[in-house]
N, C-alpha and C. Protein backbone atom coordinates (compact mmCIF):
# COMPACT_ATOMS: atom_id res chain seq x y z
N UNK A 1 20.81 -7.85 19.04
CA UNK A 1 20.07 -6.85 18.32
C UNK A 1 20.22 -7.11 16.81
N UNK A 2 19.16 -6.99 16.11
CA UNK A 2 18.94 -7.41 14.56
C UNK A 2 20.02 -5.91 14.08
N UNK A 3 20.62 -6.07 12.75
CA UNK A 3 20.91 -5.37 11.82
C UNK A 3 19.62 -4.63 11.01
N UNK A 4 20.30 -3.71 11.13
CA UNK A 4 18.62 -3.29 9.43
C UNK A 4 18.66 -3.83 8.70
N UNK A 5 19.57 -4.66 8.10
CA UNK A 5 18.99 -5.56 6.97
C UNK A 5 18.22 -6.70 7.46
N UNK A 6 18.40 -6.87 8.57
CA UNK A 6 17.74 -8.29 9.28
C UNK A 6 16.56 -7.95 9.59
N UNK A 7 16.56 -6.25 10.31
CA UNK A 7 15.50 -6.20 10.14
C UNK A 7 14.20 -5.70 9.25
N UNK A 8 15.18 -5.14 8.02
CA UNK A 8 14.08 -5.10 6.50
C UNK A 8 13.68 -6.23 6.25
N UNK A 9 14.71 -7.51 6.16
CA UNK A 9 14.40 -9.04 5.60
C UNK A 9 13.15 -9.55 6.41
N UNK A 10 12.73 -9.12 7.76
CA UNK A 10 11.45 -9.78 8.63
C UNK A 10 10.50 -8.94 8.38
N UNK A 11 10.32 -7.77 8.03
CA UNK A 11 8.96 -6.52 7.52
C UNK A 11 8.55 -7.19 6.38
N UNK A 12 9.70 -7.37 5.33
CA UNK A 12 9.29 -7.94 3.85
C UNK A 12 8.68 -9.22 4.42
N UNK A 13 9.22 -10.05 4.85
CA UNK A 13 8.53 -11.15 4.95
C UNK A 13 7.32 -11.27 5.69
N UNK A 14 7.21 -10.47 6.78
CA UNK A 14 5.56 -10.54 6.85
C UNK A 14 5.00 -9.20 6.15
N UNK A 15 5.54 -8.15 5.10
CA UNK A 15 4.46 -7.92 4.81
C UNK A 15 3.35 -8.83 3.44
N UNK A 16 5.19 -9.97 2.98
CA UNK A 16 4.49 -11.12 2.19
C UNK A 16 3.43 -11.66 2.75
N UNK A 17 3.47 -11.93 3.83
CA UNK A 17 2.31 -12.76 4.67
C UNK A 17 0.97 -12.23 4.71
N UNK A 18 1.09 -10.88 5.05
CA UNK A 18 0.23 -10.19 4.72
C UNK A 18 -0.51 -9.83 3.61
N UNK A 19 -0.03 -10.08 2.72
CA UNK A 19 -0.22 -10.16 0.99
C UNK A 19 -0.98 -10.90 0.54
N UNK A 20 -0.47 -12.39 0.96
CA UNK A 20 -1.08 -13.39 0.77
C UNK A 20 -2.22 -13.85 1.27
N UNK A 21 -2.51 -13.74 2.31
CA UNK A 21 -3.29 -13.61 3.33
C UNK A 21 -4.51 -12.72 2.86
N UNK A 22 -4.50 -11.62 2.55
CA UNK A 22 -5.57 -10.69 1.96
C UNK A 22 -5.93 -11.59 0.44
N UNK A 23 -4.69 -11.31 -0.02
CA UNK A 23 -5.07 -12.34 -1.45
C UNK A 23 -6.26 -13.44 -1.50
N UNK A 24 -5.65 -14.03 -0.76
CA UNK A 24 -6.44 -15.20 -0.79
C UNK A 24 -8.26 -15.28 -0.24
N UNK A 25 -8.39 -14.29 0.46
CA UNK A 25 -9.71 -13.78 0.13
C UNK A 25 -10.18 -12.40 -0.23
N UNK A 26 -9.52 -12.35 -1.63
CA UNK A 26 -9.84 -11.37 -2.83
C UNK A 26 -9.83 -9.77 -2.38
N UNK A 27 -8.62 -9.90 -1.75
CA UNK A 27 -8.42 -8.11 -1.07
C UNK A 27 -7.07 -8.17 -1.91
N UNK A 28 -6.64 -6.96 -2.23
CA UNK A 28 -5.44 -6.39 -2.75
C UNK A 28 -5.63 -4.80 -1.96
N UNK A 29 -4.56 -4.89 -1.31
CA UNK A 29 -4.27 -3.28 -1.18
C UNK A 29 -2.97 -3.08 -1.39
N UNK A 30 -3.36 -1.82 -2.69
CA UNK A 30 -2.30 -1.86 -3.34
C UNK A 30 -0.64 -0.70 -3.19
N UNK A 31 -1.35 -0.18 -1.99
CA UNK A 31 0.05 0.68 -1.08
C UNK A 31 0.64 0.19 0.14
N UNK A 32 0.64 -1.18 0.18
CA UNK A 32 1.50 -2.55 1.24
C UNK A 32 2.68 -2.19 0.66
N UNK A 33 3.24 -2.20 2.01
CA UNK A 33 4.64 -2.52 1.68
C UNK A 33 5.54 -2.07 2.90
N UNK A 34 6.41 -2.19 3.04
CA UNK A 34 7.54 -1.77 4.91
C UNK A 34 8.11 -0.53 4.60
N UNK A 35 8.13 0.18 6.07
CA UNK A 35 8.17 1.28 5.67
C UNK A 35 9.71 1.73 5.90
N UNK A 36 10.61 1.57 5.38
CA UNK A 36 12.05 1.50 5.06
C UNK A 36 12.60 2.77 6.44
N UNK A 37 11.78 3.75 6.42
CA UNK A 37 12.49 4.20 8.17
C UNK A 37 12.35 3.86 9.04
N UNK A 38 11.39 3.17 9.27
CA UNK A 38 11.50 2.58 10.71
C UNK A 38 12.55 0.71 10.22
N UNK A 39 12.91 0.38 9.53
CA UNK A 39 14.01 -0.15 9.15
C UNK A 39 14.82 -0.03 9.72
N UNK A 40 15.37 1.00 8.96
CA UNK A 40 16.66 1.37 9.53
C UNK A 40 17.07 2.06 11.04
N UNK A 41 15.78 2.39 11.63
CA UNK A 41 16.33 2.96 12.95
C UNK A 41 16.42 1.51 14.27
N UNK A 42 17.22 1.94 14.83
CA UNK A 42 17.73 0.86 16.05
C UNK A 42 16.48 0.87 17.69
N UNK A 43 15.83 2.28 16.96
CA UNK A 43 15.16 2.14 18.21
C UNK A 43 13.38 1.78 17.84
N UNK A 44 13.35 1.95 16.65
CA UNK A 44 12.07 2.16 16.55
C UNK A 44 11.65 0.50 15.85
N UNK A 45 10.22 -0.05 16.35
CA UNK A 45 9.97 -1.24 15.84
C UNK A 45 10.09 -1.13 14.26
N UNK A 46 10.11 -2.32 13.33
CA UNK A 46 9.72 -2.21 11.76
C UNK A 46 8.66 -1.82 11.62
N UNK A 47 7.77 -1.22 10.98
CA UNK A 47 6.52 -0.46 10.28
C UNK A 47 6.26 -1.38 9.26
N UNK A 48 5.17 -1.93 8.86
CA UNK A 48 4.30 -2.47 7.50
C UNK A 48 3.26 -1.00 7.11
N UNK A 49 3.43 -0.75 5.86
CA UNK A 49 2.50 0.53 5.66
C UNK A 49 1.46 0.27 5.10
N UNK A 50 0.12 0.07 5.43
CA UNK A 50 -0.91 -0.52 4.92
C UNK A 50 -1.52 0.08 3.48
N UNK A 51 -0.96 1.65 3.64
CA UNK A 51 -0.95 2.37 2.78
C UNK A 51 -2.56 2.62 2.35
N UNK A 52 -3.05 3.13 1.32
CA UNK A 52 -4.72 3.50 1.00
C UNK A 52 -5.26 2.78 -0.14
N UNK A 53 -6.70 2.38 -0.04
CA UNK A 53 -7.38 1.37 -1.06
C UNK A 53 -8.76 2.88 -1.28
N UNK A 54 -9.19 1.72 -2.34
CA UNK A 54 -10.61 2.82 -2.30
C UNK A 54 -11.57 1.90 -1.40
N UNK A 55 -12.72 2.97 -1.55
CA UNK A 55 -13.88 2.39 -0.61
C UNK A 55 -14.37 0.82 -1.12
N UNK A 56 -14.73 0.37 -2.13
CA UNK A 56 -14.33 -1.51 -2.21
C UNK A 56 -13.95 -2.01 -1.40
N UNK A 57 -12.13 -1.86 -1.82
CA UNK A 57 -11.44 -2.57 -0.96
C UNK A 57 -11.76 -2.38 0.45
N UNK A 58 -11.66 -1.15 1.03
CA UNK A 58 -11.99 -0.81 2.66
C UNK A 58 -12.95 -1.62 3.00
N UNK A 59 -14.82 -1.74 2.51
CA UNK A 59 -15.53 -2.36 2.65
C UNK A 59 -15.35 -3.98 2.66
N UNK A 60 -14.74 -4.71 1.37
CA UNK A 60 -14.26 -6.14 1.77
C UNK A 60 -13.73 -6.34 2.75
N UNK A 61 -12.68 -5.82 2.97
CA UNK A 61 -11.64 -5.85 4.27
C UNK A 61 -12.16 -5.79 5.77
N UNK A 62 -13.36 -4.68 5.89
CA UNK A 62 -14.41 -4.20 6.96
C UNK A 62 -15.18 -5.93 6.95
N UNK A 63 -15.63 -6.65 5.61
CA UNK A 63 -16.54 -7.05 5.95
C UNK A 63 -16.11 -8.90 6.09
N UNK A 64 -14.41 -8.78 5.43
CA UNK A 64 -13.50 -10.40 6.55
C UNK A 64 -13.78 -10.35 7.84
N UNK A 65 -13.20 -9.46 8.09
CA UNK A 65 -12.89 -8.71 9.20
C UNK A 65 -14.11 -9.35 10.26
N UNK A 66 -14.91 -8.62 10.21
CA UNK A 66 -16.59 -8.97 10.91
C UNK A 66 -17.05 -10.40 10.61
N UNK A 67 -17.18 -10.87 9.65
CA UNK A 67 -16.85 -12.29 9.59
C UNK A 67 -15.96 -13.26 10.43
N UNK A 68 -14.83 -12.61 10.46
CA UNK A 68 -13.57 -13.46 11.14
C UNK A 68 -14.53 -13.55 13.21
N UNK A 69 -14.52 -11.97 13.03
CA UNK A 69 -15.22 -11.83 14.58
C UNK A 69 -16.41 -12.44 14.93
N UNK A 70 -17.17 -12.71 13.93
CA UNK A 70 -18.50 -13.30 14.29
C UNK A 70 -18.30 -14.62 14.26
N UNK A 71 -17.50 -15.07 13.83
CA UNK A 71 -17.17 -16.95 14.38
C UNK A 71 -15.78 -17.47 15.21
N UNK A 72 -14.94 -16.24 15.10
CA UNK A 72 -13.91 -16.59 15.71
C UNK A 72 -13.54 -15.77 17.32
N UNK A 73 -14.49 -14.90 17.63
CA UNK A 73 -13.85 -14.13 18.88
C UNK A 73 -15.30 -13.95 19.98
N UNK A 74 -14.68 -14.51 20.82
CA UNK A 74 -16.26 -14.94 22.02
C UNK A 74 -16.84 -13.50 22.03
N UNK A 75 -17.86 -13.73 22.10
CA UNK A 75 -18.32 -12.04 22.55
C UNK A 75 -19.00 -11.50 21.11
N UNK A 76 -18.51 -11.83 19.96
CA UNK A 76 -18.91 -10.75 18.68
C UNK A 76 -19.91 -10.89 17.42
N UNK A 77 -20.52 -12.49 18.26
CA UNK A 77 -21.42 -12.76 17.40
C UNK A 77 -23.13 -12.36 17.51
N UNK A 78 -23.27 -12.26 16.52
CA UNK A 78 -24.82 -11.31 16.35
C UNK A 78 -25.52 -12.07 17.28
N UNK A 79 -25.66 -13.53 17.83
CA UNK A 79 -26.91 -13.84 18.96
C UNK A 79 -26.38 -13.58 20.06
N UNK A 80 -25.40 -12.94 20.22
CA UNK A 80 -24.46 -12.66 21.53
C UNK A 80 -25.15 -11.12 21.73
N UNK A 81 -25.49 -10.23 20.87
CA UNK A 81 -25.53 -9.18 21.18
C UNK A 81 -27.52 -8.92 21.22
N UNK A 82 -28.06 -9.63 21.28
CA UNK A 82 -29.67 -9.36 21.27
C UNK A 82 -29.74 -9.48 22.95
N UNK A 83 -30.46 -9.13 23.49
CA UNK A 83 -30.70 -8.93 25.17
C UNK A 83 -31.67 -10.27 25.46
């Protein structure tokens, strides 16, 4: 069983991942970050808190997102869905 510090040290590090990851196609949301009680408890998984953007950001994020699905996940691309 991880320590809470072991397991704060793996939240931080992917919520870095997560950071970067948005970064890099021009999202910032700027209330990221782990959510330090579920840290410290032994029973409960770590928490990343995605925390709140304005409508921008929501919309970019909405519109990776649908992007990612329309070339990457069988089923979600727009000639998939015409009858």
């Amino acid at each position: 069983m991880l320590t809470a510090r072991e397991r704060m040290r793996q939240a931080e590090g992917v919520t870095a991942e997560l950071d970067t990851a948005l970064r890099a196609v021009g999202i910032t949301l700027p209330s990221l970050g782990v959510d330090p009680v579920s840290c410290a408890s032994g029973h409960l998984a770590p928490l990343v808190e995605l925390g709140r953007c304005n409508l921008d950001t929501a919309r970019r994020l909405a519109g990776v997102l649908a992007d990612y699905a329309r070339t990457a996940v069988p089923g979600h691309g727009e000639e998939e869905r015409r009858p």
